[in-house]
N, C-alpha and C. Protein backbone atom coordinates (compact mmCIF):
# COMPACT_ATOMS: atom_id res chain seq x y z
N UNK A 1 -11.98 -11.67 19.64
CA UNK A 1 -11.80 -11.48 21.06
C UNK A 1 -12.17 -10.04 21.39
N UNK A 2 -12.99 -9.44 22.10
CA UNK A 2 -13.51 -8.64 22.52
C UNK A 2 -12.46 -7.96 24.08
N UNK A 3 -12.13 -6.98 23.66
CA UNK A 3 -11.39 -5.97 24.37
C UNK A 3 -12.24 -5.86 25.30
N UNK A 4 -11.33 -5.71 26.81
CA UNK A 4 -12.23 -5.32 28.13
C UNK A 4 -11.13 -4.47 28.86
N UNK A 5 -11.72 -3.68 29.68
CA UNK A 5 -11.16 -2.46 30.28
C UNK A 5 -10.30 -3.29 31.26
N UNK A 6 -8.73 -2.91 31.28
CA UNK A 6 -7.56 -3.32 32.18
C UNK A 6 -7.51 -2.31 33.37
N UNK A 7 -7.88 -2.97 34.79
CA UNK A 7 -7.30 -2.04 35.98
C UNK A 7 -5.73 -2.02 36.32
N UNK A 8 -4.94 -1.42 36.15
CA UNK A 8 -3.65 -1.58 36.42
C UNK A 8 -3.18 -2.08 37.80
N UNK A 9 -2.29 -2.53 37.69
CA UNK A 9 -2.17 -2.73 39.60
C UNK A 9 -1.57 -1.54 40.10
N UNK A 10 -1.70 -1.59 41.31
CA UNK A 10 -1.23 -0.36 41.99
C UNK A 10 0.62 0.18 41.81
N UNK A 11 1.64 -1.02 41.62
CA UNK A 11 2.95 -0.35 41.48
C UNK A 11 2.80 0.15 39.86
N UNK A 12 1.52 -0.46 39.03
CA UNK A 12 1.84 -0.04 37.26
C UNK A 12 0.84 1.54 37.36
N UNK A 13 0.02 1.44 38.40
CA UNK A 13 -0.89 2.66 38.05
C UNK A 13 0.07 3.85 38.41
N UNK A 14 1.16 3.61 39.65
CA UNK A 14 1.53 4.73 39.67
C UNK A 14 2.65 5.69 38.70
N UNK A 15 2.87 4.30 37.99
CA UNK A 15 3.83 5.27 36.73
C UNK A 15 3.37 5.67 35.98
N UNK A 16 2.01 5.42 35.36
CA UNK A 16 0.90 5.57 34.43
C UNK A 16 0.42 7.20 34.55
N UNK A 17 0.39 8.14 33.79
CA UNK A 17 -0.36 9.48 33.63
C UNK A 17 -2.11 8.30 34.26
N UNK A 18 -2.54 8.76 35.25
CA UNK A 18 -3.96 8.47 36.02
C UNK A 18 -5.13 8.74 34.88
N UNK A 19 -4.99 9.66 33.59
CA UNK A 19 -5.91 9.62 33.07
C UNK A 19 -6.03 8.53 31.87
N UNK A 20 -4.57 8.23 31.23
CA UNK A 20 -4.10 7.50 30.23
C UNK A 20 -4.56 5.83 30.95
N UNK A 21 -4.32 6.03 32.05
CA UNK A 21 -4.84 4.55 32.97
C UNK A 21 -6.17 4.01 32.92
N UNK A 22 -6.97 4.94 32.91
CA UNK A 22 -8.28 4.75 32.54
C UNK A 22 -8.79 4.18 31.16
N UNK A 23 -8.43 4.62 30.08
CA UNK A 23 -8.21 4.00 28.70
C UNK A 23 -7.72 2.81 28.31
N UNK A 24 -6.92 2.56 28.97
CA UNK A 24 -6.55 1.07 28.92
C UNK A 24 -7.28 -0.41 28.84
N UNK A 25 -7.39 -0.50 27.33
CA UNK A 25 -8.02 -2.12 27.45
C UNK A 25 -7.57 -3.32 27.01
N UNK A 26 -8.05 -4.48 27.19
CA UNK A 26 -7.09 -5.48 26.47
C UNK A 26 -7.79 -6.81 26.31
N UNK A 27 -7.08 -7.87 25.75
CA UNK A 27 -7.73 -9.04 25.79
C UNK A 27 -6.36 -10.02 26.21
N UNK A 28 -6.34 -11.16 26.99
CA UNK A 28 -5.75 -11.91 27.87
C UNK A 28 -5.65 -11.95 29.22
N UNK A 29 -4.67 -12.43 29.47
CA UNK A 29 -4.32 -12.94 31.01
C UNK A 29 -3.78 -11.30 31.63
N UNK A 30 -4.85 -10.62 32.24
CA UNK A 30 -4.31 -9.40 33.29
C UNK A 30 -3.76 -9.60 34.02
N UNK A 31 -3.45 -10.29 34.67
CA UNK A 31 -2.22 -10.86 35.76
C UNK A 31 -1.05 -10.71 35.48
N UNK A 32 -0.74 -11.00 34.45
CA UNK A 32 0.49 -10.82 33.87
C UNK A 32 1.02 -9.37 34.34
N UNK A 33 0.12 -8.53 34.14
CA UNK A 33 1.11 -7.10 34.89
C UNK A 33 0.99 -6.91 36.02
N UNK A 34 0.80 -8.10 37.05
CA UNK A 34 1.37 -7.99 38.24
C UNK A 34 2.86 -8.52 38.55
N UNK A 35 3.11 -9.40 37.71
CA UNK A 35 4.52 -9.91 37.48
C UNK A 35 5.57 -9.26 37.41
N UNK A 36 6.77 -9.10 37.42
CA UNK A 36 8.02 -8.26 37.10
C UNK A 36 8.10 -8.27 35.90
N UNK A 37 7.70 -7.16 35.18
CA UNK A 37 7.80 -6.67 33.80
C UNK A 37 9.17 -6.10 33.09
N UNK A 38 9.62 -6.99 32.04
CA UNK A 38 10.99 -6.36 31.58
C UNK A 38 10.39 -5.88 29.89
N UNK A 39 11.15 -4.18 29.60
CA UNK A 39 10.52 -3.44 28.91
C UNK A 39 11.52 -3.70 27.29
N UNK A 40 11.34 -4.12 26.35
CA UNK A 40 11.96 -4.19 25.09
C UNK A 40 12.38 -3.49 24.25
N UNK A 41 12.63 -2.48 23.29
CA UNK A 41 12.53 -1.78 22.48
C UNK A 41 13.56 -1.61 21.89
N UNK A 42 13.62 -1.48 20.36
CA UNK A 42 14.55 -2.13 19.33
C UNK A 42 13.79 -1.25 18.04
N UNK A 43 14.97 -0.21 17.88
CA UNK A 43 15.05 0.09 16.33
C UNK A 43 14.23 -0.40 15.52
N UNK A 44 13.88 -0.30 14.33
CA UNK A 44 13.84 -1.27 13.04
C UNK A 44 15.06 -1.60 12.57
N UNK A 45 15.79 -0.82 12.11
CA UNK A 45 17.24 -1.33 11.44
C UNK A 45 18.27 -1.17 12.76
N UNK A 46 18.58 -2.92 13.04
CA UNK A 46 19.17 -3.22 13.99
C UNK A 46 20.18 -4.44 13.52
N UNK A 47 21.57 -4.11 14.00
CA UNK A 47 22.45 -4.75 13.55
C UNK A 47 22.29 -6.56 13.70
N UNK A 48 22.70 -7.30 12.59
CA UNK A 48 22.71 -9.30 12.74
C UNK A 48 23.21 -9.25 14.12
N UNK A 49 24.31 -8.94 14.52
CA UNK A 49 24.66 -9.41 16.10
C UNK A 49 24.14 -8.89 17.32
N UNK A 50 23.69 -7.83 17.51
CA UNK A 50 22.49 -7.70 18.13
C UNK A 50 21.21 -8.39 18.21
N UNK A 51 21.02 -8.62 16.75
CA UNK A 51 19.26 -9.80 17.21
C UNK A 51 20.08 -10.65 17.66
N UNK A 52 21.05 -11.57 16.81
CA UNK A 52 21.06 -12.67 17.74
C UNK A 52 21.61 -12.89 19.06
N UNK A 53 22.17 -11.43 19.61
CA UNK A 53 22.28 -11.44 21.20
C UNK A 53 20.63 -11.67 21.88
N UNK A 54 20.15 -11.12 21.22
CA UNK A 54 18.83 -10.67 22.35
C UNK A 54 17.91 -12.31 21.89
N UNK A 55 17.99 -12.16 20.65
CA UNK A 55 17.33 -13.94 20.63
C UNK A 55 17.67 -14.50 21.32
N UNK A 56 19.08 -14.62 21.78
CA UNK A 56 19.60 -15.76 22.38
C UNK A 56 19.17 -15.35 24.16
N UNK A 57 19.33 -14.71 23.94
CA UNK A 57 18.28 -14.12 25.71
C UNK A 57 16.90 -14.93 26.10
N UNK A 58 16.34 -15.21 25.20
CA UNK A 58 14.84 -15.14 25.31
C UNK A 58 14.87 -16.45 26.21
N UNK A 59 15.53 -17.88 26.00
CA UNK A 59 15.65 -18.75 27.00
C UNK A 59 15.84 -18.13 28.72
N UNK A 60 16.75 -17.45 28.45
CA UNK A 60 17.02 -16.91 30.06
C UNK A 60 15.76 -16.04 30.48
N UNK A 61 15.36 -15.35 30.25
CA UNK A 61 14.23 -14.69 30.61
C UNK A 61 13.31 -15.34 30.83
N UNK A 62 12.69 -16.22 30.26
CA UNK A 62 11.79 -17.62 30.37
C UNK A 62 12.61 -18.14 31.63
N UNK A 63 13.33 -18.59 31.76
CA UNK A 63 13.91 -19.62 32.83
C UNK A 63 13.64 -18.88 33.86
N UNK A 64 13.83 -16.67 33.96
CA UNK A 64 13.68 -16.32 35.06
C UNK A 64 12.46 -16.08 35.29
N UNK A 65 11.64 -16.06 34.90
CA UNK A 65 10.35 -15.90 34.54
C UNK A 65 9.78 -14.40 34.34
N UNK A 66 10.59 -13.98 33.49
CA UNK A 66 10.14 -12.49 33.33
C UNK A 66 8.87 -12.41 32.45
N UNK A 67 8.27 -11.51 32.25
CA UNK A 67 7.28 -11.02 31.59
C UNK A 67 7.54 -9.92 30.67
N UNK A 68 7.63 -10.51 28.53
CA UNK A 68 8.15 -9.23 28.17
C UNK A 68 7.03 -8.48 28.21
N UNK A 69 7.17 -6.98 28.03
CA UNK A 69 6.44 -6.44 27.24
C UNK A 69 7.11 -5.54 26.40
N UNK A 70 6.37 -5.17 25.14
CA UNK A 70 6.87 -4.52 24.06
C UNK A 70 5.49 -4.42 23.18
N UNK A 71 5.36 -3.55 22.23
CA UNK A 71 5.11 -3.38 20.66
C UNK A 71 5.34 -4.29 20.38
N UNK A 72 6.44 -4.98 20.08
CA UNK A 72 6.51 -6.71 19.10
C UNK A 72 6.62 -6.11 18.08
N UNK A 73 6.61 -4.80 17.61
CA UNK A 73 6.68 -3.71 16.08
C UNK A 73 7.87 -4.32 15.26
N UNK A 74 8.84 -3.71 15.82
CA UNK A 74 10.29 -3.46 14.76
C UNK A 74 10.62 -5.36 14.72
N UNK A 75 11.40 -5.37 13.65
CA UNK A 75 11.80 -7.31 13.52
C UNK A 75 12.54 -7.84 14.23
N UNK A 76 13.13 -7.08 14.97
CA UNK A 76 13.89 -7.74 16.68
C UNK A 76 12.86 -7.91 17.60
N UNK A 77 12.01 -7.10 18.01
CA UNK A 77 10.91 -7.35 18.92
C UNK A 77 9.96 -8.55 18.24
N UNK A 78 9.71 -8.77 17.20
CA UNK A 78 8.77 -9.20 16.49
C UNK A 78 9.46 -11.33 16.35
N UNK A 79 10.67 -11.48 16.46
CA UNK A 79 11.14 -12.59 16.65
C UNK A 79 11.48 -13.11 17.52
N UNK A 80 11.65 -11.95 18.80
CA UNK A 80 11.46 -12.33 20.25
C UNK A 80 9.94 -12.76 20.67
N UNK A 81 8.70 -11.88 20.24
CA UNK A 81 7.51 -12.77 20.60
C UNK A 81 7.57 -14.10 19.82
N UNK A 82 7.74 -14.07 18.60
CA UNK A 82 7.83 -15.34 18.21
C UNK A 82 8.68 -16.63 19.27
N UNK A 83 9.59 -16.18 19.40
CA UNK A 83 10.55 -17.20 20.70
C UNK A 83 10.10 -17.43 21.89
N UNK A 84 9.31 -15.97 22.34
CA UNK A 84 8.84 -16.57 23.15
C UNK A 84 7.48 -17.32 23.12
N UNK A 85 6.99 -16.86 22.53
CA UNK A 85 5.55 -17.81 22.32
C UNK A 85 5.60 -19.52 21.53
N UNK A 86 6.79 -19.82 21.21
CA UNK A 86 6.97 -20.98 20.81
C UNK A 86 7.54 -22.02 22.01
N UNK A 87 8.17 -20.98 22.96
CA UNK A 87 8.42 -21.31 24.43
C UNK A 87 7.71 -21.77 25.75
N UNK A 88 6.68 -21.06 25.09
CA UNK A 88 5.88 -20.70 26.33
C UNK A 88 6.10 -20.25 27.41
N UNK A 89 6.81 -19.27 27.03
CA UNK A 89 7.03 -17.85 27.52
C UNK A 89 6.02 -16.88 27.33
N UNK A 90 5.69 -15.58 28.37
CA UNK A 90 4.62 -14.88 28.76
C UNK A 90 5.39 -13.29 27.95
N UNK A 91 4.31 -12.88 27.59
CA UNK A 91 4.16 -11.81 26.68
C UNK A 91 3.07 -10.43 26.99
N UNK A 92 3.47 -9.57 26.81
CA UNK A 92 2.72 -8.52 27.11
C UNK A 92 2.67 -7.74 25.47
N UNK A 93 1.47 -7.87 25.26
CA UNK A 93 1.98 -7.17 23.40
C UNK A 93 0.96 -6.34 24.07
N UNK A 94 1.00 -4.17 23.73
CA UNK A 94 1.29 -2.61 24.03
C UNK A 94 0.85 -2.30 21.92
N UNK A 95 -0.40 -2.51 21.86
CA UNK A 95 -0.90 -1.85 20.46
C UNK A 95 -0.38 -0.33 20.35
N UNK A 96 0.33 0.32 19.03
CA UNK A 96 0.28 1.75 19.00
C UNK A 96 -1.03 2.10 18.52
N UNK A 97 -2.14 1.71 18.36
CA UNK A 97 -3.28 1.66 17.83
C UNK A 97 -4.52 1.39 18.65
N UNK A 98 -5.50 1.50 18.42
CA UNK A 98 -6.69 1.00 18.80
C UNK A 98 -7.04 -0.51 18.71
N UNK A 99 -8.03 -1.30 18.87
CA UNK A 99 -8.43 -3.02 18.99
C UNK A 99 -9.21 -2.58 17.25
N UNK A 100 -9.70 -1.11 16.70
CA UNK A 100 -10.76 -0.62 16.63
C UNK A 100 -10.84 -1.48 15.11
N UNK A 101 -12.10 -2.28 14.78
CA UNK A 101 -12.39 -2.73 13.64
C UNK A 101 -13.79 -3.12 13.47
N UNK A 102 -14.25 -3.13 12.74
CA UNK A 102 -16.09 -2.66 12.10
C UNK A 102 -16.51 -3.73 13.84
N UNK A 103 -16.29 -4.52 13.99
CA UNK A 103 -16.64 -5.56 15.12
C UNK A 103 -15.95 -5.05 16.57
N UNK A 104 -14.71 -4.25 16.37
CA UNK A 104 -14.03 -4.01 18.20
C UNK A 104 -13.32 -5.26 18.62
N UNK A 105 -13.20 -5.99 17.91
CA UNK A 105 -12.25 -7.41 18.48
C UNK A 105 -11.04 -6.99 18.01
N UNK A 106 -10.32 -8.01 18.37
CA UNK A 106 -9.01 -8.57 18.49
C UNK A 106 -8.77 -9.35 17.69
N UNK A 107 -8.24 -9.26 16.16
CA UNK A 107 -8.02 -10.96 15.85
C UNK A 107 -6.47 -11.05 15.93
N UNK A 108 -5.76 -11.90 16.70
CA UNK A 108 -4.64 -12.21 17.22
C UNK A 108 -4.36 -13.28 15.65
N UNK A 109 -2.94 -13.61 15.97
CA UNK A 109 -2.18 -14.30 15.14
C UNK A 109 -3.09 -16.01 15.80
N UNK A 110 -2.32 -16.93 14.91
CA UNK A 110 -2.56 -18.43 15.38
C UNK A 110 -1.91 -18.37 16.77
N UNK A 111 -0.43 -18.27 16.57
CA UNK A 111 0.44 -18.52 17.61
C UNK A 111 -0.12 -17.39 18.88
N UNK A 112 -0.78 -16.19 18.69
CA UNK A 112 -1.30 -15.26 19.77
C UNK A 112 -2.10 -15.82 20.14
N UNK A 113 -3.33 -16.31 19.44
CA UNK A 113 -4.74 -16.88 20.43
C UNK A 113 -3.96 -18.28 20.91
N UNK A 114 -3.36 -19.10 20.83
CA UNK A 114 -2.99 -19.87 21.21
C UNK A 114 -2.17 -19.54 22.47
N UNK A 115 -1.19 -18.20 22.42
CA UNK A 115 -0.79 -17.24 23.70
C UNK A 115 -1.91 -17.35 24.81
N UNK A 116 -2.71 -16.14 23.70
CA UNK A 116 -4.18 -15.49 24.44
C UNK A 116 -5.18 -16.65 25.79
N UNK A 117 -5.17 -17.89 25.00
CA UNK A 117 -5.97 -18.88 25.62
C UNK A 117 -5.41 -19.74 26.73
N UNK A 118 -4.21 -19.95 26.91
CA UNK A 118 -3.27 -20.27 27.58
C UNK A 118 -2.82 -19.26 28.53
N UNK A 119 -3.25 -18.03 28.74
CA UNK A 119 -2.61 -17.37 29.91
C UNK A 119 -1.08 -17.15 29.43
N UNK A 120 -0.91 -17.33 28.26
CA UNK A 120 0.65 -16.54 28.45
C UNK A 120 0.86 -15.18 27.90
N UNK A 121 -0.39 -14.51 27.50
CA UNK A 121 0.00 -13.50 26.61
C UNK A 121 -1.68 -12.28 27.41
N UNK A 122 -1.05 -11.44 27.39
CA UNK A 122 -1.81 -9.82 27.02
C UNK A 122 -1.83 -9.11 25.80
N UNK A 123 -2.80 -8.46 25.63
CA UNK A 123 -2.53 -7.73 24.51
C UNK A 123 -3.12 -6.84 24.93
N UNK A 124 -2.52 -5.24 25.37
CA UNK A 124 -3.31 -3.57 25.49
C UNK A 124 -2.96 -2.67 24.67
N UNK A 125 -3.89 -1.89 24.56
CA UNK A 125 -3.86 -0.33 24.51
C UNK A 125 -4.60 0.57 25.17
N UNK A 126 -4.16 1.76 24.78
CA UNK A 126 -4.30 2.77 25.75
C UNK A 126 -5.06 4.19 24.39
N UNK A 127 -5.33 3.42 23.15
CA UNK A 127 -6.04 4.37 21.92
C UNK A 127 -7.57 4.46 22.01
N UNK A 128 -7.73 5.60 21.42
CA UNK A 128 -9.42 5.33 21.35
C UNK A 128 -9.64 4.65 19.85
N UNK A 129 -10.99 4.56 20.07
CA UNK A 129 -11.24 3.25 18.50
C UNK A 129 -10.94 4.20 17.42
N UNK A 130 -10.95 5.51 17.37
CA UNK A 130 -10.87 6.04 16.14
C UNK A 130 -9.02 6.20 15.64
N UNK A 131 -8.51 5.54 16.12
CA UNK A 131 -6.72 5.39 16.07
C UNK A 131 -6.62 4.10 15.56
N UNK A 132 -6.88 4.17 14.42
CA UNK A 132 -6.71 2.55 13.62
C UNK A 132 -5.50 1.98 12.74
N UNK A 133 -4.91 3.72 12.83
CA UNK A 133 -3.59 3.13 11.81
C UNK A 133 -2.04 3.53 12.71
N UNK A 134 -1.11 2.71 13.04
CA UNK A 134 -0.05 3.14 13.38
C UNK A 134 0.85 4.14 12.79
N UNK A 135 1.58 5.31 13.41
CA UNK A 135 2.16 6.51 13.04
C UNK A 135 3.03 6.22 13.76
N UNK A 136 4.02 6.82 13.54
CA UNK A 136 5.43 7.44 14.68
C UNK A 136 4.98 7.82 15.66
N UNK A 137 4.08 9.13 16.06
CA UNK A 137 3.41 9.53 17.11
C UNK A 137 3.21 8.61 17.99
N UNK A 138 2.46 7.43 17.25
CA UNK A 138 1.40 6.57 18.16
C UNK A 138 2.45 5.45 18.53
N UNK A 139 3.38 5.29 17.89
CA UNK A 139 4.38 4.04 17.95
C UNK A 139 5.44 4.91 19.26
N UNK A 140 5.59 5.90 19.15
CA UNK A 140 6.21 6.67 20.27
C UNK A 140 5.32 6.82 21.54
N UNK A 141 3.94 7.42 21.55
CA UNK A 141 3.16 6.73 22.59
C UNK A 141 3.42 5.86 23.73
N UNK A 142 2.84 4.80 22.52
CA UNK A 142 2.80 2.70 22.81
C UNK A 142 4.32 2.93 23.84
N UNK A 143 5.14 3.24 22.82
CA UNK A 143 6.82 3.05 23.77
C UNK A 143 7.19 3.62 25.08
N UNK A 144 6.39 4.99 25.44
CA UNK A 144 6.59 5.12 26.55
C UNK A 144 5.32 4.94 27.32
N UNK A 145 4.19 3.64 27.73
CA UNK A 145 3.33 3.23 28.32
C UNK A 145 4.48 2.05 28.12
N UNK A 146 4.88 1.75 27.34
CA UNK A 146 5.66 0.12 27.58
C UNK A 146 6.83 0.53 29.16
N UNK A 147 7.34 1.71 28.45
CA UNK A 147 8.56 2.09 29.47
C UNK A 147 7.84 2.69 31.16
N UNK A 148 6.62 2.82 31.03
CA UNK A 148 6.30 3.50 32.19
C UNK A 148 5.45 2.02 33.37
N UNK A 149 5.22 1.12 31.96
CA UNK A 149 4.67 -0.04 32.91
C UNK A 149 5.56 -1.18 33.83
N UNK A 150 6.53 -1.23 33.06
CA UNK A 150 7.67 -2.22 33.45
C UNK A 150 8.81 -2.01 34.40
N UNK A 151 9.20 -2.79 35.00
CA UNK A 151 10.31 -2.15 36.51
C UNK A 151 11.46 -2.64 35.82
N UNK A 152 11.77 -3.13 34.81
CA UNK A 152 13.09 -2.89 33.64
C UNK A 152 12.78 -2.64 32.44
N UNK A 153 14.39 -2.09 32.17
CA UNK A 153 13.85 -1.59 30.54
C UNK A 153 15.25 -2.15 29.93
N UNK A 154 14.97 -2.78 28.99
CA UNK A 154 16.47 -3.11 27.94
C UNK A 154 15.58 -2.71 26.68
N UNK A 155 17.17 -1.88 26.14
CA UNK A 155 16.71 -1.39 24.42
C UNK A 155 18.25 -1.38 23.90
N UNK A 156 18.06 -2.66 23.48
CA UNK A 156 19.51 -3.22 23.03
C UNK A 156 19.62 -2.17 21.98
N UNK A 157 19.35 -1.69 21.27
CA UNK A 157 19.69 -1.22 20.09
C UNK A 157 18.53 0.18 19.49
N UNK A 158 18.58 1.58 19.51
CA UNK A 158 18.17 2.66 19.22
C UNK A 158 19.17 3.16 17.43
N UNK A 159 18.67 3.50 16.44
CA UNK A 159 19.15 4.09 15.58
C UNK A 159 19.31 5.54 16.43
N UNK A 160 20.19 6.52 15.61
CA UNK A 160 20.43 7.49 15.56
C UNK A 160 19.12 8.98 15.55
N UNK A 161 18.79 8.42 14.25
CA UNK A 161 17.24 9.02 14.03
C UNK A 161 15.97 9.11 15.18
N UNK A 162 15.94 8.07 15.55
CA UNK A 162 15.01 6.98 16.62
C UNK A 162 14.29 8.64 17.44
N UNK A 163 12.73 8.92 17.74
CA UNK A 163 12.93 9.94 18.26
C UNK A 163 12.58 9.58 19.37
N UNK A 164 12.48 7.97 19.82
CA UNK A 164 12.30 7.63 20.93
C UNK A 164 13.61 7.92 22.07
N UNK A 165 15.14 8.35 20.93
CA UNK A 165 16.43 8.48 21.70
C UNK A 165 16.48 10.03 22.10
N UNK A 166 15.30 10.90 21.34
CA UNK A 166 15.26 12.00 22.56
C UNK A 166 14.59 12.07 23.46
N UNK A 167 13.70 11.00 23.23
CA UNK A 167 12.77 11.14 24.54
C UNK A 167 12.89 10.24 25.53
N UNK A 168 14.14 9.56 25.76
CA UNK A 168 14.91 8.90 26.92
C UNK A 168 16.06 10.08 27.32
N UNK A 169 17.12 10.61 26.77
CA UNK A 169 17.72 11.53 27.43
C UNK A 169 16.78 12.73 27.87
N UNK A 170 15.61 13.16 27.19
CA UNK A 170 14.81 13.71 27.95
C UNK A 170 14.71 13.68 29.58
N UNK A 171 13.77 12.15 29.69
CA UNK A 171 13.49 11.54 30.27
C UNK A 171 15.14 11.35 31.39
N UNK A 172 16.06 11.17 31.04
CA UNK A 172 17.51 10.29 31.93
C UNK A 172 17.86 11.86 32.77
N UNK A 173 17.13 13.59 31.58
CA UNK A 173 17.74 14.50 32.13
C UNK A 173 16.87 14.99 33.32
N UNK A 174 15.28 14.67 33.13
CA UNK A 174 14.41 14.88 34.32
C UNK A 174 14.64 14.14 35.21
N UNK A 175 14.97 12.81 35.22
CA UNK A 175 15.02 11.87 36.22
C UNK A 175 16.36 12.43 36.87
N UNK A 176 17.55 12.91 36.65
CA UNK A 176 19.06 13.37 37.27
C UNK A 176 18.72 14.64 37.94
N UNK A 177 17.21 15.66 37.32
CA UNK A 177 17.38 16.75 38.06
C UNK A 177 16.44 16.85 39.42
N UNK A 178 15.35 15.78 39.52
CA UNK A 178 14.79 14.96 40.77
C UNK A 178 15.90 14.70 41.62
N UNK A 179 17.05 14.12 41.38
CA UNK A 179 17.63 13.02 42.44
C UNK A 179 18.34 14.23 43.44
């Protein structure tokens, strides 16, 4: 599947850094981020009763018809696309990486092109092709284009370490000194 340049819509362009907006490409259903976007993000080491809170979510979100988006990275995010794509539920999968491979495609999972072809799934980034391997950096990135695209954000669960948890009180302390 061959990556094509994503125009954001106008309520996603304006949370978007305007230059980072431009970079943006993807393969699926673009529509999807006109929808009400709810934002995911989950540790790697995340407690048994926590996944299965948020698993058990994934029906309700489908029923409301939200649109996730996330990385799909850590194994809580990663069994929620699974749920939802067995649902047929709509997905927004946010690469920390580039599409970038000797060809520039996309090769999606079974269950993704089966997403992909059906209109229930996106897949973007915002890397240039020479960003082929995921880092912390780039996985921190991905996380805040996930958080800047979506008009909710649930992150059931942050480790301690997580340096995505300084860069939300960051973020909670700029947003308090605006208001």
């Amino acid at each position: 599947m061959k990556p094509l340049p994503v125009t954001l819509p106008s309520h996603c362009r304006q949370r978007v850094d305007p230059e980072l907006a431009t970079c943006i490409v993807g393969v699926g259903n673009v529509n999807l981020l006109t929808e009400p976007l709810l934002a995911l993000i989950a540790s790697r080491e995340c407690p048994g009763h926590v996944f299965l809170e948020i698993v058990e979510r994934v029906p309700q979100w489908i029923q409301t018809k939200k649109v996730i988006i996330s990385g799909f990275h850590s194994p809580l995010e990663q069994q929620v696309l699974r749920s939802l794509l067995r649902r047929k539920g709509r997905a927004i999968k946010v690469l920390a990486r580039s599409f970038a491979h000797e060809s520039a495609d996309y090769r999606p999972t079974p269950e993704e092109r089966e997403a992909l072809n059906s209109g229930q799934m996106l897949v973007i980034t915002a890397f240039p092709p020479t960003v082929t391997r995921i880092t912390r950096a780039t996985a921190l990135e991905r996380n805040r284009l996930v958080l800047a695209l979506a008009q909710e954000h649930y992150i059931p669960y942050l480790s301690a370490q997580s340096p995505l948890r300084s860069f939300l009180t960051n973020r909670d302390q700029e947003h308090a000194q605006e208001a």
